[in-house]
N, C-alpha and C. Protein backbone atom coordinates (compact mmCIF):
# COMPACT_ATOMS: atom_id res chain seq x y z
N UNK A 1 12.01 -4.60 -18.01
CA UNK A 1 11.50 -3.65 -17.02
C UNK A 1 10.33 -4.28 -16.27
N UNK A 2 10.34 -4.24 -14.87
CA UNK A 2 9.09 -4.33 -14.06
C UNK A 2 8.07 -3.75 -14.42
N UNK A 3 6.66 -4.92 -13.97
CA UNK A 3 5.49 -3.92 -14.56
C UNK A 3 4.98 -2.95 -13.47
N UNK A 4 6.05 -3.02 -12.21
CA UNK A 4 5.90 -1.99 -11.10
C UNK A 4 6.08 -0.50 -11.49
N UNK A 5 7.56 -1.35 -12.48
CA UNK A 5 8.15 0.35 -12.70
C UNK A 5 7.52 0.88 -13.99
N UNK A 6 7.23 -0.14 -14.78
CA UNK A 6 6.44 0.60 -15.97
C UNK A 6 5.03 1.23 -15.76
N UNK A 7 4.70 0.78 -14.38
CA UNK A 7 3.32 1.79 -14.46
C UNK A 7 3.40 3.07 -13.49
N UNK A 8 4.57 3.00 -12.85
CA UNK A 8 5.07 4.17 -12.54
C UNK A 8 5.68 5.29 -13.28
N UNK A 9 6.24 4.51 -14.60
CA UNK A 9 6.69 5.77 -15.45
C UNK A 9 4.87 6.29 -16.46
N UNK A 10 4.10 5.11 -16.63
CA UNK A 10 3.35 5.21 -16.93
C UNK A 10 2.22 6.80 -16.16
N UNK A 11 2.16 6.61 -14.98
CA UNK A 11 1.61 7.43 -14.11
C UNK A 11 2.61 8.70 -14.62
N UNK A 12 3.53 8.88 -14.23
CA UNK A 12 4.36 10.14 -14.54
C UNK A 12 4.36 10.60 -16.06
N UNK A 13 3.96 9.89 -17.44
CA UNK A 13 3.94 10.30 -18.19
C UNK A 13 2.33 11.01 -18.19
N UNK A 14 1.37 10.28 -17.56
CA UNK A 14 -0.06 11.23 -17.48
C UNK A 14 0.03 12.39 -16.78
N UNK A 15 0.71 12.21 -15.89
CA UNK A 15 0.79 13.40 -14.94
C UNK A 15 1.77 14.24 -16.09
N UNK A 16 2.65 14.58 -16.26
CA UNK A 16 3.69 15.60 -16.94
C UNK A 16 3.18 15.59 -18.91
N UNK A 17 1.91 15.45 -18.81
CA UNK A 17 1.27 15.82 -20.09
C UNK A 17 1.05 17.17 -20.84
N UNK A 18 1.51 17.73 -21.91
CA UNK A 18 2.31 19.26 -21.94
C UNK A 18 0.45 19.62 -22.06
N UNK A 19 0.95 21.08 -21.54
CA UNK A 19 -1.05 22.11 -21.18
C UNK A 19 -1.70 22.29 -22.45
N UNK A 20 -2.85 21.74 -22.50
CA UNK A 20 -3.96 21.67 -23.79
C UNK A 20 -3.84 21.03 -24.51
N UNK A 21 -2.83 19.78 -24.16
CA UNK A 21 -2.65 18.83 -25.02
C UNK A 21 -3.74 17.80 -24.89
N UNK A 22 -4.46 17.12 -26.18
CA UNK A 22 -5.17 15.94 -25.79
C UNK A 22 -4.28 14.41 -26.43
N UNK A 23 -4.54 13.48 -26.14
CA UNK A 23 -3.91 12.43 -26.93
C UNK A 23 -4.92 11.62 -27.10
N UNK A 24 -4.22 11.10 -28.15
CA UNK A 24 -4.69 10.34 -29.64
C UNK A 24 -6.63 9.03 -28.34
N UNK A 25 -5.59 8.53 -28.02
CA UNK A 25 -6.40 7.72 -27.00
C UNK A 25 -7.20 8.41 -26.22
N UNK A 26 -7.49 9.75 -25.72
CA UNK A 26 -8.42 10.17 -24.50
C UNK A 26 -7.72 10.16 -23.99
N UNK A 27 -6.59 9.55 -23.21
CA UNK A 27 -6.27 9.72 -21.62
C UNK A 27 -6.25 10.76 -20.97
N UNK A 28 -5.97 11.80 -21.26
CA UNK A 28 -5.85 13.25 -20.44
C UNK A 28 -5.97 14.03 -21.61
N UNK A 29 -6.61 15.25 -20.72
CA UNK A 29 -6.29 16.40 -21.75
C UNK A 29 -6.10 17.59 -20.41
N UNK A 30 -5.59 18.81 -20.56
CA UNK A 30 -4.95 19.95 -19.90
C UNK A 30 -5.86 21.37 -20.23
N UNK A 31 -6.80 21.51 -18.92
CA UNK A 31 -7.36 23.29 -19.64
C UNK A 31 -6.67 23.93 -18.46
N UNK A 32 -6.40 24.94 -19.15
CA UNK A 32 -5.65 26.05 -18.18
C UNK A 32 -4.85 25.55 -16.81
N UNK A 33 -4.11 24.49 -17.80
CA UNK A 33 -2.93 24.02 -16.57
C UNK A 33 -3.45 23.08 -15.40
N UNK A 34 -4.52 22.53 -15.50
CA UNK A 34 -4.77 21.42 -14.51
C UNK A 34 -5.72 20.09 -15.14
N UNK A 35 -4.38 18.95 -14.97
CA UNK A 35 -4.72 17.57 -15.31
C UNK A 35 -5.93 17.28 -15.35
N UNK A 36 -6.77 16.55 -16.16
CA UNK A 36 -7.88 15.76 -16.04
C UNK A 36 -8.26 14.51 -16.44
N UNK A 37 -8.04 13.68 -16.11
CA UNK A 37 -8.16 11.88 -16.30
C UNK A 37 -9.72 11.68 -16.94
N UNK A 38 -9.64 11.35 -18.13
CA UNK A 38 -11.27 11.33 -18.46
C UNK A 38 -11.21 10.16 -19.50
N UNK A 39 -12.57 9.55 -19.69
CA UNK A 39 -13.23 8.41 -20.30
C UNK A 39 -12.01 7.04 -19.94
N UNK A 40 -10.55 7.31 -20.18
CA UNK A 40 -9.38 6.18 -19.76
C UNK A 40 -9.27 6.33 -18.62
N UNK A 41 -9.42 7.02 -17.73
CA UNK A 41 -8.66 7.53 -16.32
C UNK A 41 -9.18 6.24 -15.66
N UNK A 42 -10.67 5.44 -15.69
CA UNK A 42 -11.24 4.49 -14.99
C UNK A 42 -10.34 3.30 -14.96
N UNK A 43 -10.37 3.18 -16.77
CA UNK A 43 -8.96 1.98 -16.58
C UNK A 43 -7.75 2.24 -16.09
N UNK A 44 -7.25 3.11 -16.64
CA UNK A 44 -5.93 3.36 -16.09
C UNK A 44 -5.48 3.18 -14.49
N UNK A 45 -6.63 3.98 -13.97
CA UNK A 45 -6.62 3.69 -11.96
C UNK A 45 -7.24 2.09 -11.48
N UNK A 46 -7.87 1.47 -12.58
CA UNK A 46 -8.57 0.35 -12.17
C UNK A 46 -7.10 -0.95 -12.50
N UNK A 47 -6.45 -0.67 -13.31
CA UNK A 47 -4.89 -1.61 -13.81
C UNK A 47 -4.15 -1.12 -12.65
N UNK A 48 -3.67 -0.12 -12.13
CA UNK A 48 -2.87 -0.15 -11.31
C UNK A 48 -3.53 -0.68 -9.91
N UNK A 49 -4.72 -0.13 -9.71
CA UNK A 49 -5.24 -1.19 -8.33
C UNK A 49 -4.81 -2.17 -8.77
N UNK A 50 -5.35 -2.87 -9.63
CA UNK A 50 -5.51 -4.73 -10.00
C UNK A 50 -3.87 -4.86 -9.91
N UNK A 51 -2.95 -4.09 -9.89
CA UNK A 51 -1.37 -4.23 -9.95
C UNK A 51 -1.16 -4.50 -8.59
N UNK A 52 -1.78 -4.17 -7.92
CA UNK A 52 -1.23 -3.62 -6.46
C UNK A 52 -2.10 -5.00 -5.78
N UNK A 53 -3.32 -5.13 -5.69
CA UNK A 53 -4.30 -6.40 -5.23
C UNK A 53 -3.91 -7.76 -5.69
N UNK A 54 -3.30 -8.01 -7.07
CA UNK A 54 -2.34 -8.80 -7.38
C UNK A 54 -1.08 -9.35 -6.38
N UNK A 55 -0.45 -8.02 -6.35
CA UNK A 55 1.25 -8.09 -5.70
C UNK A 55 0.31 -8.74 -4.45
N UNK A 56 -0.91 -8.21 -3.51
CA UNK A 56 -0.91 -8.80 -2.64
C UNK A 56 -1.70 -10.41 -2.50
N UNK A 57 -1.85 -10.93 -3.29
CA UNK A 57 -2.57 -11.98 -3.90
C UNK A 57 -1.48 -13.29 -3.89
N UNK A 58 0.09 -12.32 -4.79
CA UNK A 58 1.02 -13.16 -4.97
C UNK A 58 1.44 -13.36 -4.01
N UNK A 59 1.57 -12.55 -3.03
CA UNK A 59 2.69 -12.86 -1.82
C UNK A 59 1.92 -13.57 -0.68
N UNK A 60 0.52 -13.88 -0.64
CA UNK A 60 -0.23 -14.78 0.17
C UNK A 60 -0.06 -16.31 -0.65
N UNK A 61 0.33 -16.31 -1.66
CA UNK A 61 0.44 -17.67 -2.79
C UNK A 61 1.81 -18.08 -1.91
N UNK A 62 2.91 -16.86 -2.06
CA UNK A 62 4.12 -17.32 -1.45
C UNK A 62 4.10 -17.67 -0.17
N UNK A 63 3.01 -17.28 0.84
CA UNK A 63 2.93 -17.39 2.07
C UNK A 63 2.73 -19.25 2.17
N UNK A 64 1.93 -19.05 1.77
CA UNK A 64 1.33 -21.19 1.70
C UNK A 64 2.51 -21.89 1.59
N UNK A 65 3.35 -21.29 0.90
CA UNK A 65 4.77 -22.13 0.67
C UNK A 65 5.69 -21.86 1.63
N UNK A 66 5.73 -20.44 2.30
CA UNK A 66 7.14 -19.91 3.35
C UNK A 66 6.24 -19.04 3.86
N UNK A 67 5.08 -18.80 4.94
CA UNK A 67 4.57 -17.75 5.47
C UNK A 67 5.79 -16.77 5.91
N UNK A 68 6.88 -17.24 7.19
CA UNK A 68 7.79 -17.01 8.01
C UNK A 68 8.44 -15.77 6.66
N UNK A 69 8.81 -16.39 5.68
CA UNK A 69 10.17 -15.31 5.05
C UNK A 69 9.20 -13.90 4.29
N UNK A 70 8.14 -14.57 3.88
CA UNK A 70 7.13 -13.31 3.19
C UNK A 70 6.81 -12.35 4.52
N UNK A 71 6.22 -12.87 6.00
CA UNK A 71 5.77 -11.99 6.51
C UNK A 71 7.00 -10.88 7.64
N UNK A 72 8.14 -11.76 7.45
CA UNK A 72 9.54 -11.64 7.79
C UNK A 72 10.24 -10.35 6.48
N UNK A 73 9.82 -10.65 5.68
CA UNK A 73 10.57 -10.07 4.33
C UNK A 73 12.25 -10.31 4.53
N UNK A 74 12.55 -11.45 4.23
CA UNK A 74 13.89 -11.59 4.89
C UNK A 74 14.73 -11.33 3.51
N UNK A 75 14.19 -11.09 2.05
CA UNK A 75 14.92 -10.64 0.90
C UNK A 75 15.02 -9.28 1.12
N UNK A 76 14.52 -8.27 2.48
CA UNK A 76 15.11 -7.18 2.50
C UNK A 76 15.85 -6.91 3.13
N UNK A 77 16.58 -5.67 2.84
CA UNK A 77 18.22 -5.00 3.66
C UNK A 77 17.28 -5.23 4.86
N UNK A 78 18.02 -4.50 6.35
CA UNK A 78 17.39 -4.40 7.44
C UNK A 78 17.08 -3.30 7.67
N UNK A 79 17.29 -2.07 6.83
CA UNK A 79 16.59 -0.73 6.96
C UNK A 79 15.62 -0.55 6.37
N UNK A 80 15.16 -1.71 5.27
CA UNK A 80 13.91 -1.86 4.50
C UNK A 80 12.65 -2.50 5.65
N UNK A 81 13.38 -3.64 6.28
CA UNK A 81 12.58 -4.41 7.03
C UNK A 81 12.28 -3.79 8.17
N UNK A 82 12.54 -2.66 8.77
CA UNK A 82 12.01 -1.94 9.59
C UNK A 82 11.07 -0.53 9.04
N UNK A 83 10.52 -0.86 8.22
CA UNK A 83 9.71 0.03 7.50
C UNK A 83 8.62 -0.79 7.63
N UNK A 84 8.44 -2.53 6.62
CA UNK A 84 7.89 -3.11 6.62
C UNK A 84 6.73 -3.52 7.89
N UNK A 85 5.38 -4.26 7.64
CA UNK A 85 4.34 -4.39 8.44
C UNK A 85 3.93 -5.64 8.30
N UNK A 86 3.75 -6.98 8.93
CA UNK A 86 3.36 -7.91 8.43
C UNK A 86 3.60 -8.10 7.02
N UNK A 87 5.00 -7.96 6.30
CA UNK A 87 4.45 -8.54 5.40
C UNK A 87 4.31 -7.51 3.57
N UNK A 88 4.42 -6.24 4.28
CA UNK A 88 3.89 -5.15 3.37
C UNK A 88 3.88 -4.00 4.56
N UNK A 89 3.73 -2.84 3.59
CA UNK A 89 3.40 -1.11 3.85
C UNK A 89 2.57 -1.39 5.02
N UNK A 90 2.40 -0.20 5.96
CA UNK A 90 1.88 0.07 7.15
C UNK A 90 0.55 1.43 6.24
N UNK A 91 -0.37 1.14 6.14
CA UNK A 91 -0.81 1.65 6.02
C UNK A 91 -1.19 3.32 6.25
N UNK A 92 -1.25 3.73 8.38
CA UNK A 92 -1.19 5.16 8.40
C UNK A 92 0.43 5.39 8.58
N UNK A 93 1.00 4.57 8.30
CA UNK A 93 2.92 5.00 8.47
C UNK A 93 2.92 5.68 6.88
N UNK A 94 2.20 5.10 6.08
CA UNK A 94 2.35 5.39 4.85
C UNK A 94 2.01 7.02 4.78
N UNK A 95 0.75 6.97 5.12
CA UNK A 95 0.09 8.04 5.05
C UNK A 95 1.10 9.36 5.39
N UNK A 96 1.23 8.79 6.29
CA UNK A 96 2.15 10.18 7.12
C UNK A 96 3.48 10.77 6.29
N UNK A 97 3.96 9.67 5.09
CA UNK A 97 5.11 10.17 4.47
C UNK A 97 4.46 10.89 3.50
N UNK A 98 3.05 10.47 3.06
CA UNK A 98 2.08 11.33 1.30
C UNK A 98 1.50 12.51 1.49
N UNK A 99 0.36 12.01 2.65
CA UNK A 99 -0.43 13.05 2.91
C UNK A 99 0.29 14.78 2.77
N UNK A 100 1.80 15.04 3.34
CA UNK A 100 2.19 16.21 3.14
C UNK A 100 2.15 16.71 1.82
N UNK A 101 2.49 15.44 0.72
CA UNK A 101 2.54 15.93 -0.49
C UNK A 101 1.59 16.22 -1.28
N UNK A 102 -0.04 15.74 -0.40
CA UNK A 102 -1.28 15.71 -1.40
C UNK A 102 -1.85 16.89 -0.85
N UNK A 103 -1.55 17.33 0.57
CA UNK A 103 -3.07 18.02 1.48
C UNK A 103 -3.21 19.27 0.68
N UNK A 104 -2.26 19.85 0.25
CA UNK A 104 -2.02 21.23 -0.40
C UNK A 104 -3.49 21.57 -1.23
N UNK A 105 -4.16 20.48 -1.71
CA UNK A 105 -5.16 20.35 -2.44
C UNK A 105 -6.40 19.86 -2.32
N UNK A 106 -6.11 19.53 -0.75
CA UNK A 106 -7.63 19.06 0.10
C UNK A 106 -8.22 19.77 0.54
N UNK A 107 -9.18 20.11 0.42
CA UNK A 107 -10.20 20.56 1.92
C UNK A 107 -10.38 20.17 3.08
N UNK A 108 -10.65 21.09 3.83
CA UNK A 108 -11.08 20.62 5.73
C UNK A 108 -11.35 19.47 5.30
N UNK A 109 -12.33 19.60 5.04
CA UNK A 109 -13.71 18.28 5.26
C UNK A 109 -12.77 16.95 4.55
N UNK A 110 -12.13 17.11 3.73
CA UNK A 110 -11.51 16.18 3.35
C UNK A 110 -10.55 15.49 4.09
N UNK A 111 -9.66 17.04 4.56
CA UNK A 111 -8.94 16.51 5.67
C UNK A 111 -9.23 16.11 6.87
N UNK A 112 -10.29 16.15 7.73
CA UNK A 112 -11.00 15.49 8.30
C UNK A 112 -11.58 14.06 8.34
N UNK A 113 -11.87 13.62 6.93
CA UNK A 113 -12.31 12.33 6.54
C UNK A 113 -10.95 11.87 6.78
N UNK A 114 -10.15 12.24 6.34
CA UNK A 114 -8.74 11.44 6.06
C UNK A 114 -7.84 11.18 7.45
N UNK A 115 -7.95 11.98 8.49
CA UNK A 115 -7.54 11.70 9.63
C UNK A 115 -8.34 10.74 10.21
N UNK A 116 -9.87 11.26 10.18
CA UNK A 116 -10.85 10.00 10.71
C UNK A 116 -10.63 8.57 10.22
N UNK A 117 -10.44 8.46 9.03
CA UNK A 117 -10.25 7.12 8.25
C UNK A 117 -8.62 6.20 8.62
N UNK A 118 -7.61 7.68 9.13
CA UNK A 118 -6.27 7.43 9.48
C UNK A 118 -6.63 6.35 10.95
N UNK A 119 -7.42 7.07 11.62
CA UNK A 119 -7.34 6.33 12.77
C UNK A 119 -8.07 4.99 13.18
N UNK A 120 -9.22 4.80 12.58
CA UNK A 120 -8.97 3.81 12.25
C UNK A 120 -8.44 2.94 11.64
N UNK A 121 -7.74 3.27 10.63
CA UNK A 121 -6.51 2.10 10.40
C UNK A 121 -5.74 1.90 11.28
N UNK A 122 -5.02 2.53 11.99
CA UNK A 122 -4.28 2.46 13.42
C UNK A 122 -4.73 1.62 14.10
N UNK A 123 -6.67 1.66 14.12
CA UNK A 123 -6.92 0.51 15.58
C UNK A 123 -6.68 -0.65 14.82
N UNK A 124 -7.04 -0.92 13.70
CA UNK A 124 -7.01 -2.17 13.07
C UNK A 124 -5.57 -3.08 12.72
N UNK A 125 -4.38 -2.06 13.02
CA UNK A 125 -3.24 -2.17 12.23
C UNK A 125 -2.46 -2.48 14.06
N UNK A 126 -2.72 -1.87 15.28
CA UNK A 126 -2.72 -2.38 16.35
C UNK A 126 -3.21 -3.12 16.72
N UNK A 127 -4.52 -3.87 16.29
CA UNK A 127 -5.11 -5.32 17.25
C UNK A 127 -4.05 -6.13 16.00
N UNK A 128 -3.56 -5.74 14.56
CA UNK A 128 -3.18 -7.37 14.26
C UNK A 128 -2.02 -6.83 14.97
N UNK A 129 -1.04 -5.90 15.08
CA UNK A 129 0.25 -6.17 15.76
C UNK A 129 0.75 -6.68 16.92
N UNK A 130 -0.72 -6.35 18.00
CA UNK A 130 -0.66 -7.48 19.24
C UNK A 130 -0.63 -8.35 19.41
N UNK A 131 -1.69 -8.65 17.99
CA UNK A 131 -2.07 -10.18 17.99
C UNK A 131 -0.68 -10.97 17.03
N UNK A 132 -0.08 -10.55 16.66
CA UNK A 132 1.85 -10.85 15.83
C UNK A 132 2.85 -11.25 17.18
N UNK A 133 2.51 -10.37 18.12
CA UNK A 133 3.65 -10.08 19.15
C UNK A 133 3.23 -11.43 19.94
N UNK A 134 1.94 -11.26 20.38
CA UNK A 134 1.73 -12.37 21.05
C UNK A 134 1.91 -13.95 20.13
N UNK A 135 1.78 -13.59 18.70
CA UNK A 135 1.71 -15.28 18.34
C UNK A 135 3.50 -15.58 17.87
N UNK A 136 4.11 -14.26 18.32
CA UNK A 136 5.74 -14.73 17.89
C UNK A 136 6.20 -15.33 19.23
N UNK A 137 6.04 -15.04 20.51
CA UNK A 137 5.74 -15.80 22.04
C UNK A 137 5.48 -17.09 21.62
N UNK A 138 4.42 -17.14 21.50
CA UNK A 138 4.06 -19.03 21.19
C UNK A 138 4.95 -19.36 20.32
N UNK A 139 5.02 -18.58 19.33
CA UNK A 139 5.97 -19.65 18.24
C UNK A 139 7.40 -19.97 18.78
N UNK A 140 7.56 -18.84 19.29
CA UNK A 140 9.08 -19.25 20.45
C UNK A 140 9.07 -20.21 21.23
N UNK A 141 8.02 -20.25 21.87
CA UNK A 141 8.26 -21.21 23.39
C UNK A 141 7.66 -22.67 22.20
N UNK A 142 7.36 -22.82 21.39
CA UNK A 142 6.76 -23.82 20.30
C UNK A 142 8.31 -24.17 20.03
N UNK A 143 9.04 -23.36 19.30
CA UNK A 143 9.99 -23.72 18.95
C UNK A 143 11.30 -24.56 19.98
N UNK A 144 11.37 -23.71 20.91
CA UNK A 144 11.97 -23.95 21.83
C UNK A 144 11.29 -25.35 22.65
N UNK A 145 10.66 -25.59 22.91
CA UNK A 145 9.92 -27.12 23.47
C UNK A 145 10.04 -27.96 22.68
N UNK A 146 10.31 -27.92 21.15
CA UNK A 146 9.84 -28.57 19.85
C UNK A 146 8.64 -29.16 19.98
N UNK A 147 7.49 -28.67 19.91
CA UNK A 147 6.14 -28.39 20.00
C UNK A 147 5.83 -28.67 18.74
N UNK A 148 5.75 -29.89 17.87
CA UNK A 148 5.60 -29.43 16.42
C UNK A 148 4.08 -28.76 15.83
N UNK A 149 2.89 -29.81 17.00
CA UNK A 149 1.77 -29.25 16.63
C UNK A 149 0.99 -27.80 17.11
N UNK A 150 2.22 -26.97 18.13
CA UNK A 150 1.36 -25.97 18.11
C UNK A 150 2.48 -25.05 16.99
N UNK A 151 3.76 -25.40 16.58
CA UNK A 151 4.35 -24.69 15.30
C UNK A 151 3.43 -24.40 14.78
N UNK A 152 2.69 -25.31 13.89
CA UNK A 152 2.00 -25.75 12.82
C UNK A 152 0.68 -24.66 13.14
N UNK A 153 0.00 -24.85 14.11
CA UNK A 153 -1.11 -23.78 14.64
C UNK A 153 -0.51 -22.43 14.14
N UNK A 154 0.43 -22.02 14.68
CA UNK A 154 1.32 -20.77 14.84
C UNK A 154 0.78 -20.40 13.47
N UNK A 155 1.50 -20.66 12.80
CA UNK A 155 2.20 -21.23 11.11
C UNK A 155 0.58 -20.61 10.41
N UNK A 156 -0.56 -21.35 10.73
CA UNK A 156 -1.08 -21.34 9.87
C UNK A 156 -2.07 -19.69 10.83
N UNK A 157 -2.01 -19.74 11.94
CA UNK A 157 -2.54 -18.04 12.31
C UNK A 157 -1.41 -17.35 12.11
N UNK A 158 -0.50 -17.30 11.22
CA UNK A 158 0.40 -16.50 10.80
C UNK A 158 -0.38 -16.16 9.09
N UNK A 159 -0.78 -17.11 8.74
CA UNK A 159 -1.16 -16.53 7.39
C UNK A 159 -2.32 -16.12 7.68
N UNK A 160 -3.38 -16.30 8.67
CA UNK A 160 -4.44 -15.36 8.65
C UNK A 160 -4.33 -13.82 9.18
N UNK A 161 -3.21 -13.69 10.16
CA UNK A 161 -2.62 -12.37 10.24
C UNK A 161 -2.41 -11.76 8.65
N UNK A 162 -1.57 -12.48 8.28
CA UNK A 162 -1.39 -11.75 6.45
C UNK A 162 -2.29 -11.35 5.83
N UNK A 163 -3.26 -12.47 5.60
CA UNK A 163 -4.50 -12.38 5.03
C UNK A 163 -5.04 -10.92 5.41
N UNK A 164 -5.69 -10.71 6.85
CA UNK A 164 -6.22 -9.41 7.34
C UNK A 164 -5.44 -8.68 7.27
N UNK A 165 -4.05 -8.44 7.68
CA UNK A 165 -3.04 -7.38 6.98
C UNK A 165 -3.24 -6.50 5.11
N UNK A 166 -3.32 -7.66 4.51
CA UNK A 166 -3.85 -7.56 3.36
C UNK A 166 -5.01 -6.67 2.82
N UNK A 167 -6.01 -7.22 3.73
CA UNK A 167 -6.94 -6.88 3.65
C UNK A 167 -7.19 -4.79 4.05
N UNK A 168 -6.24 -4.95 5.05
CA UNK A 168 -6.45 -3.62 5.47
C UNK A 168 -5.33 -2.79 4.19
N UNK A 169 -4.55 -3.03 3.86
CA UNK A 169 -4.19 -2.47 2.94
C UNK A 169 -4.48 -2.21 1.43
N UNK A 170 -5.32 -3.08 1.45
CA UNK A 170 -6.61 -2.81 -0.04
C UNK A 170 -7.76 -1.93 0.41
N UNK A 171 -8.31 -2.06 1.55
CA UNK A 171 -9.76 -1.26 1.93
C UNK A 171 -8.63 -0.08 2.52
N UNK A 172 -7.48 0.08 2.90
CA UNK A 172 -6.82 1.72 2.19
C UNK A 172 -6.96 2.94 1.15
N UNK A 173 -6.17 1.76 0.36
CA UNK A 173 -6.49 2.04 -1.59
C UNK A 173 -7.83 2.31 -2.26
N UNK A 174 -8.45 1.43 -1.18
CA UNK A 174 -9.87 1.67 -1.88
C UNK A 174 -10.57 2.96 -1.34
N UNK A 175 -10.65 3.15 -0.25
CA UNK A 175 -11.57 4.33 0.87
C UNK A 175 -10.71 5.70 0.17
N UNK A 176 -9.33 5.66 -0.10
CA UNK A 176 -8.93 6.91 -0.39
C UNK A 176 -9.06 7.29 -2.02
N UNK A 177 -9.17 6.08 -2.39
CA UNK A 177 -9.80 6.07 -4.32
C UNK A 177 -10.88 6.76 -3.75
N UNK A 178 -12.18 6.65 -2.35
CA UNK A 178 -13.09 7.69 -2.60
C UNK A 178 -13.41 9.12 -1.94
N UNK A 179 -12.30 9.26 -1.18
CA UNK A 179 -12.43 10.28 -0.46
C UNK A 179 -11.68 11.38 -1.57
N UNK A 180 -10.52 11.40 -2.48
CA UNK A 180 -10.21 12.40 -2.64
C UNK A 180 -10.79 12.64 -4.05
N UNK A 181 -10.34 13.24 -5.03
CA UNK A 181 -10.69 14.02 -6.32
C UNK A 181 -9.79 12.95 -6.82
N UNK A 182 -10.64 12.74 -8.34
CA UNK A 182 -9.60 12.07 -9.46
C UNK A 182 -8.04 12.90 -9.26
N UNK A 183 -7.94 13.98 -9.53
CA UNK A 183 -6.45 14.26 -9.80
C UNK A 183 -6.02 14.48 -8.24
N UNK A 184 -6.97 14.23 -7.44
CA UNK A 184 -6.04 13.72 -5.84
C UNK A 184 -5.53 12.35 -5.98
N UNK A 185 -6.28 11.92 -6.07
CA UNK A 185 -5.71 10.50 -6.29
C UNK A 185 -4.85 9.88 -6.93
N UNK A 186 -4.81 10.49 -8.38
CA UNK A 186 -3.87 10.17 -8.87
C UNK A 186 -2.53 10.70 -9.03
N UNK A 187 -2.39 11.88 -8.07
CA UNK A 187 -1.32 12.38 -7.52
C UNK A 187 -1.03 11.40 -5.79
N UNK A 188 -1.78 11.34 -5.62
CA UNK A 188 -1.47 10.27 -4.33
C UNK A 188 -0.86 8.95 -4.76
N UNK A 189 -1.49 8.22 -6.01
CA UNK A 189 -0.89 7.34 -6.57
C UNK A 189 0.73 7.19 -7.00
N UNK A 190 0.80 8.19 -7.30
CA UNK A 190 2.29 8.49 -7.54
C UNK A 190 3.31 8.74 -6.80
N UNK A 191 2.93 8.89 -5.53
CA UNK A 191 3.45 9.62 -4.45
C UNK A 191 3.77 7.99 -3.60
N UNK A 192 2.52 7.36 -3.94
CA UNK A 192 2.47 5.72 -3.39
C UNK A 192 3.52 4.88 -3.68
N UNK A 193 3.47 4.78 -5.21
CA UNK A 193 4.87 4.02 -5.98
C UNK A 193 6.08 5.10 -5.66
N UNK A 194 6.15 5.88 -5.48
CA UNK A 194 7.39 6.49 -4.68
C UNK A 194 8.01 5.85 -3.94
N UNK A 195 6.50 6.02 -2.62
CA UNK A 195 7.24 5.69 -1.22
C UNK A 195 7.84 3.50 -1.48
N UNK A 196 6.72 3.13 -2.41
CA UNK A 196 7.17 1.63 -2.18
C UNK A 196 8.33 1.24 -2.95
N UNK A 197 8.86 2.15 -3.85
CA UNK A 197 9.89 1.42 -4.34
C UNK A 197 10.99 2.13 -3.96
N UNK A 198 11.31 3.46 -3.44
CA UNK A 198 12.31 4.06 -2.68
C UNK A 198 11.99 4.66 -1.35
N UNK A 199 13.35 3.94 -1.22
CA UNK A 199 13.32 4.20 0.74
C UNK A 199 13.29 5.54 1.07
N UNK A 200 13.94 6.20 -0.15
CA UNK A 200 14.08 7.75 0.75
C UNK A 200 13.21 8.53 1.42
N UNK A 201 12.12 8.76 0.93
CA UNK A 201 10.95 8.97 1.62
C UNK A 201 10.46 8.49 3.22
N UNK A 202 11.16 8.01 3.18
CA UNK A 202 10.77 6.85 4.75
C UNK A 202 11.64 7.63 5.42
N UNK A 203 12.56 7.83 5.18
CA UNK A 203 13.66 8.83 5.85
C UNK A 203 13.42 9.99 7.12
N UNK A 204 12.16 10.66 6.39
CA UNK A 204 11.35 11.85 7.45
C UNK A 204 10.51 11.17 8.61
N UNK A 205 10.55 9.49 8.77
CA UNK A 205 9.61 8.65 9.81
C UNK A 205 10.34 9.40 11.24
C-alpha cells in the first residue's frame, strides 16, 4: 500500500472515531459528537504536511533529470493532465472543488480570509502561467531553429517555474493550516487527498 493511501485511510480512521471514545495513544477523543485532535493531532497534521512537502521535493529531484515530463505529467491519462498545473494541483482550482465541503463550518470572517487568501493565489498562479506560456514560445521557436543554447536556458527556467509553483502550493497548505480550526482542517485535509487521488471531484470544474 502507498504511504499516500495509508495516510488517507489513516485520516478517515481519526475522523470516523466512535462518540466518547478515547484511544489508547491520545489521538482523539469525542464529547458530545464533535472530533477533537489533541496532544497527537500536532504530529499527525505535521507527517502528513511532511508527506505532501516531500511528494513536492521528489518531483523537483525528478525535474533535474526530465523537467519537460514532470512539469508535462505525461504518466497521466489526458483528463488527468488537464486538471494538472505546472506540474501539480492548482491551488484556487483546488479550492473551489473543497471549500463547498468545509464552509458549512466557517465563519464570515473566515470566509472572508479565505477568499482574500484565494485571490491572491490566483495573482501568483497567473504571473507563473504567463510566464509558462511565454517560455513554451521560446522553447518552440528554440526547438524549431535547433537553438541548443537557448533549449538549455528554457530547460533550466522551466525548473524555476516548478520550483515557485511549488512553492505556492506549500504556502497554501500552510496559510490554511492557519486560517481554519483544527477540526477544519483536518476535515479539509481529507477532502484534499480526495480531490488528489480521485478525479471525480474535478468533475463539478
Amino acid at each position: 500500500m502507498s504511504s499516500s493511501n495509508q495516510l488517507n485511510q489513516s485520516s478517515r480512521f481519526l475522523a470516523n472515531k466512535p462518540r466518547n471514545e478515547v484511544n489508547v495513544q491520545g489521538y482523539t477523543f469525542r464529547i458530545d459528537g464533535n472530533t477533537t485532535f489533541v496532544m497527537n493531532y500536532g504530529r499527525w497534521s505535521e507527517k502528513l504536511m511532511k508527506h505532501y512537502f516531500e511528494l513536492f521535493e521528489m518531483k523537483t529531484s525528478a525535474a533535474n533529470l526530465d523537467v519537460f515530463s514532470v512539469v508535462s505529467a505525461i504518466w497521466c491519462t489526458t483528463a488527468e493532465r488537464n486538471l494538472l498545473w505546472i506540474g501539480g494541483f492548482r491551488p484556487s482550482q483546488l479550492l473551489q472543488v473543497i471549500l463547498p465541503q468545509v464552509q458549512h463550518s466557517c465563519s464570515q470572517q473566515q470566509l472572508s480570509d479565505i477568499f482574500s487568501f484565494v485571490q491572491s493565489c490566483q495573482q501568483a498562479e497567473d504571473a507563473l502561467a504567463q510566464g509558462m506560456e511565454k517560455l513554451q514560445q521560446n522553447l518552440d521557436k528554440a526547438t524549431a531553429a535547433g537553438d541548443k543554447a537557448l533549449k538549455l536556458t528554457c530547460v533550466s527556467q522551466q525548473m524555476s517555474f516548478l520550483k515557485q509553483a511549488n512553492h505556492v502550493r506549500q504556502q497554501f497548505l500552510y496559510q490554511l493550516s492557519r486560517l481554519l480550526t483544527i477540526c477544519q482542517y483536518a476535515e479539509f485535509l481529507l477532502a484534499f487527498g480526495e480531490c488528489l487521488y480521485n478525479s471525480q471531484p474535478w468533475s463539478s470544474l
